[in-house]
N, C-alpha and C. Protein backbone atom coordinates (compact mmCIF):
# COMPACT_ATOMS: atom_id res chain seq x y z
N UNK A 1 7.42 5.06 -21.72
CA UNK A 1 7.16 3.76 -21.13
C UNK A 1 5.66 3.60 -20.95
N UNK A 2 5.05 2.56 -21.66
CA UNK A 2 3.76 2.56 -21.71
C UNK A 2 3.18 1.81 -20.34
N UNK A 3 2.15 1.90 -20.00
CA UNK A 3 1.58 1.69 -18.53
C UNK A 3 -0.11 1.26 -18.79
N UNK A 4 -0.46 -0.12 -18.63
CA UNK A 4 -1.41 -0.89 -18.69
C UNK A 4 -1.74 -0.94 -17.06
N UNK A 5 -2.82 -0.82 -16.36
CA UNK A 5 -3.37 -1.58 -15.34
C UNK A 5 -4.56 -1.98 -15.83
N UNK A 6 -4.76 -3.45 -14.85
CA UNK A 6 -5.69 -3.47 -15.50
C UNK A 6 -6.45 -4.30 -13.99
N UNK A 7 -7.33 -4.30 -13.86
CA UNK A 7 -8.49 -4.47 -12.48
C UNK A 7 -9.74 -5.08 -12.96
N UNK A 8 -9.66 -6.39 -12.15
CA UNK A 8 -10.63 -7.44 -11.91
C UNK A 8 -11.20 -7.55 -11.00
N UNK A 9 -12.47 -8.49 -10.65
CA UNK A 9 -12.75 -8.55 -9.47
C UNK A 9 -12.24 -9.98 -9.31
N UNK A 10 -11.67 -10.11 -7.90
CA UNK A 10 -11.12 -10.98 -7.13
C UNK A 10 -11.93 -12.32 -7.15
N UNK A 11 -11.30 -13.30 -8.23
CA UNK A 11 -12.52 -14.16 -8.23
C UNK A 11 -11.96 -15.81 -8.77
N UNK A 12 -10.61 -15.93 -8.37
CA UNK A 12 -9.77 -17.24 -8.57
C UNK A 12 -9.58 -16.89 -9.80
N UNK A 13 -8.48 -15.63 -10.36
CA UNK A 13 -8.02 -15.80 -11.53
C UNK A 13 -6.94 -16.58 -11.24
N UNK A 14 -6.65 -17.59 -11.79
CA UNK A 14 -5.11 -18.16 -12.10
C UNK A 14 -4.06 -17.55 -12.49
N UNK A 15 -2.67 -17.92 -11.70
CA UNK A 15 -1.45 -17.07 -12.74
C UNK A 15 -1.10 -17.24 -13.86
N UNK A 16 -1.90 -18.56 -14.76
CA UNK A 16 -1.56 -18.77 -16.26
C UNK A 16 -3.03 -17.50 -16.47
N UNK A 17 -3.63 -17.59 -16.27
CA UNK A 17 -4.81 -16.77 -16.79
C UNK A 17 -4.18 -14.84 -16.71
N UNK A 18 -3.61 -14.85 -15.69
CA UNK A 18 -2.65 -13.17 -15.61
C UNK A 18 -1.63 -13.34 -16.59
N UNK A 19 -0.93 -13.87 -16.51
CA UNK A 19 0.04 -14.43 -17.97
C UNK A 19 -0.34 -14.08 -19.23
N UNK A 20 -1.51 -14.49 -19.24
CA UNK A 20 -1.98 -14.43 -20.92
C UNK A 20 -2.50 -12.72 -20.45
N UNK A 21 -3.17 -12.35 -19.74
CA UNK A 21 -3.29 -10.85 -19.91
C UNK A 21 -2.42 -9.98 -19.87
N UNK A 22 -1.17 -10.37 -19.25
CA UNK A 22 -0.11 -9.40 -19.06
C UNK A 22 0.61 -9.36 -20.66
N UNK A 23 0.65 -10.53 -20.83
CA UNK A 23 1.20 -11.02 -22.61
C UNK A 23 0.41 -10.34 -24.02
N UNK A 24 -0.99 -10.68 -23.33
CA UNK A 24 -1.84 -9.97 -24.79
C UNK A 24 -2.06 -8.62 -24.07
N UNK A 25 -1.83 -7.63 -23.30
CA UNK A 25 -2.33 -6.25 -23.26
C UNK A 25 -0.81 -5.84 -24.25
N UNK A 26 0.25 -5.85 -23.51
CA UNK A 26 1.51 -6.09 -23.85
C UNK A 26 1.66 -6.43 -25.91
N UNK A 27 1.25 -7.36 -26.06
CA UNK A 27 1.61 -7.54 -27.36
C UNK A 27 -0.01 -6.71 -28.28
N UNK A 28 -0.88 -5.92 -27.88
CA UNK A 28 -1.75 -5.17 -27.89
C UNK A 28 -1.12 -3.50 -28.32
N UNK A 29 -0.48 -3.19 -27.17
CA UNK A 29 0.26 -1.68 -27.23
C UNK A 29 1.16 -2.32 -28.43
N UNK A 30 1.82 -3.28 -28.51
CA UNK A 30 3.01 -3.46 -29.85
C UNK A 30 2.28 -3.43 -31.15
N UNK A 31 1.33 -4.31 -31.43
CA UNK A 31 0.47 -3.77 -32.36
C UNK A 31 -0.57 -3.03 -33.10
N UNK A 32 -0.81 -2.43 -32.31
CA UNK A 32 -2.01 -1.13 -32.42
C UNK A 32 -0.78 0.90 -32.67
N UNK A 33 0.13 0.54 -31.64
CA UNK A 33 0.78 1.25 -31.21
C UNK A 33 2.47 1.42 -31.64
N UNK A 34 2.64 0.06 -32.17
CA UNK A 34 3.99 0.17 -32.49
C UNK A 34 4.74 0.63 -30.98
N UNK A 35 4.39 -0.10 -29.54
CA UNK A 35 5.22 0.36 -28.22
C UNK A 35 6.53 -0.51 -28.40
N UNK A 36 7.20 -0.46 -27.59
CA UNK A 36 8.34 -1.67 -27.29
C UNK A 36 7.74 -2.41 -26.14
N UNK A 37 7.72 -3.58 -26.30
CA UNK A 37 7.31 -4.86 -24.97
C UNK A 37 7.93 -4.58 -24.13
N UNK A 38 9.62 -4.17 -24.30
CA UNK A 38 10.63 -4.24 -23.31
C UNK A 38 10.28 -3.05 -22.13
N UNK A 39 9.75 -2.27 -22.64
CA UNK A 39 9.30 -0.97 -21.69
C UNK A 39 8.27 -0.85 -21.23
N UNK A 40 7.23 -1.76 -21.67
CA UNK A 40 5.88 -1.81 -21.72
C UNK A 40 5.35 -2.61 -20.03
N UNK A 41 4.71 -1.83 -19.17
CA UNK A 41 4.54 -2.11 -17.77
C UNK A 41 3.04 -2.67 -17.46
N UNK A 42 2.97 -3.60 -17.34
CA UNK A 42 1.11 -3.91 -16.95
C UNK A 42 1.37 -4.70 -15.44
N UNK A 43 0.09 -4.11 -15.16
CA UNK A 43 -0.06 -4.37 -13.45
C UNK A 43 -1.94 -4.75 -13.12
N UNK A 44 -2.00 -5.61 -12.37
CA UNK A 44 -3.07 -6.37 -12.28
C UNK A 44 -3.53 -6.18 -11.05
N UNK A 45 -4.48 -5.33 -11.00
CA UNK A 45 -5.17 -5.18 -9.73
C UNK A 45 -6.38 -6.17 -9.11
N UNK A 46 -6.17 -6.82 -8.41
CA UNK A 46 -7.48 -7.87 -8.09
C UNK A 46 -8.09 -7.06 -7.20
N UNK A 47 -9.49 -6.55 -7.21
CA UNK A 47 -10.14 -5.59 -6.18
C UNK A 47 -11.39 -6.91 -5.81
N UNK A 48 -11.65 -7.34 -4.09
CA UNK A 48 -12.44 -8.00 -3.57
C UNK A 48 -14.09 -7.52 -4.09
N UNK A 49 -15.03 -8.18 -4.58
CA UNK A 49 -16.17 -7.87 -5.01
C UNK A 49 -16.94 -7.13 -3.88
N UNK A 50 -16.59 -6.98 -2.72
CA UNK A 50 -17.34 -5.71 -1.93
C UNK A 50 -16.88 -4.76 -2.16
N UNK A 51 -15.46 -4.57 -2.57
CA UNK A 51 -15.04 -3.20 -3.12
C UNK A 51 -15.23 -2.66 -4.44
N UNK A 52 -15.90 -3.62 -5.36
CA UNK A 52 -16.80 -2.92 -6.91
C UNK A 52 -17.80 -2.77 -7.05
N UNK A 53 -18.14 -1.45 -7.16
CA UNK A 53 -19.95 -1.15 -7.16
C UNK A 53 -20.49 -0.94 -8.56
N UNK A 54 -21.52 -1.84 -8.81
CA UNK A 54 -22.28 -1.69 -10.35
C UNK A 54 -23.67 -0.93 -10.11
N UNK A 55 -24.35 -0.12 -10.18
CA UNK A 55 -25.46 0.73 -10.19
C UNK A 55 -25.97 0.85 -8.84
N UNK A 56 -24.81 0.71 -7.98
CA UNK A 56 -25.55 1.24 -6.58
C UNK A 56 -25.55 -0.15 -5.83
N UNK A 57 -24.88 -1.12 -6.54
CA UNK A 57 -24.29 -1.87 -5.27
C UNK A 57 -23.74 -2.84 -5.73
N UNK A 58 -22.79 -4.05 -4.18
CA UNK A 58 -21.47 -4.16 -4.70
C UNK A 58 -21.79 -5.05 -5.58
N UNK A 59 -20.56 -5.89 -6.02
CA UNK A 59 -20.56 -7.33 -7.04
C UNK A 59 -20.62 -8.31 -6.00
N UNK A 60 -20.62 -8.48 -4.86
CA UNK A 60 -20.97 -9.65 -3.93
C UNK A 60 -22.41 -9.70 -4.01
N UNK A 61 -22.92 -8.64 -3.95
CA UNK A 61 -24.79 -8.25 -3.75
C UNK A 61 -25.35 -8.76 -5.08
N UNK A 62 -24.95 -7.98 -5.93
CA UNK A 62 -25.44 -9.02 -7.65
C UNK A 62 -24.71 -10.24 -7.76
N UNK A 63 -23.67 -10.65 -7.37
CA UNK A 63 -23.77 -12.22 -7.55
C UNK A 63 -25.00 -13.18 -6.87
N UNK A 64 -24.75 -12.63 -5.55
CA UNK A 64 -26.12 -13.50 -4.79
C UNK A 64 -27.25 -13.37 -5.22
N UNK A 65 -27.78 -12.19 -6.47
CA UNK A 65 -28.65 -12.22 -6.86
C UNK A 65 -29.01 -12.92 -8.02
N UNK A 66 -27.77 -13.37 -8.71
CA UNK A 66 -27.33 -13.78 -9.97
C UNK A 66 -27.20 -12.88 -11.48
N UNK A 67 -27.18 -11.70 -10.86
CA UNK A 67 -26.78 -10.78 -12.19
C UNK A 67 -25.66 -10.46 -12.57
């Protein structure tokens, strides 16, 4: 049983927008991999941008900076 997570930062993804990622990681393992969809598990972690750190600090801190 194949096992996709996959982790964003928390930032108004839409549930049509998780849809299409849960659909194309999913139809991804079927074609690269030959998996079955039917078994195939993806899970979407939204982590708040104070909790992702890029070179020593969070993604709230480089947004306000604009990087």
């Amino acid at each position: 049983m194949p096992y996709i997570n996959i982790r964003i930062t928390k930032e108004g993804v839409t549930p049509q927008q998780k849809a299409q990622l849960i659909q194309g990681a999913t139809q991804l393992l079927v074609d690269v991999l030959g998996k079955n969809p039917q078994t195939t598990v993806v899970v979407i972690d939204e982590v708040e941008t104070d909790n992702w750190g890029i070179a020593g600090e969070t993604v709230t801190e480089r947004r306000k900076r604009g990087a």
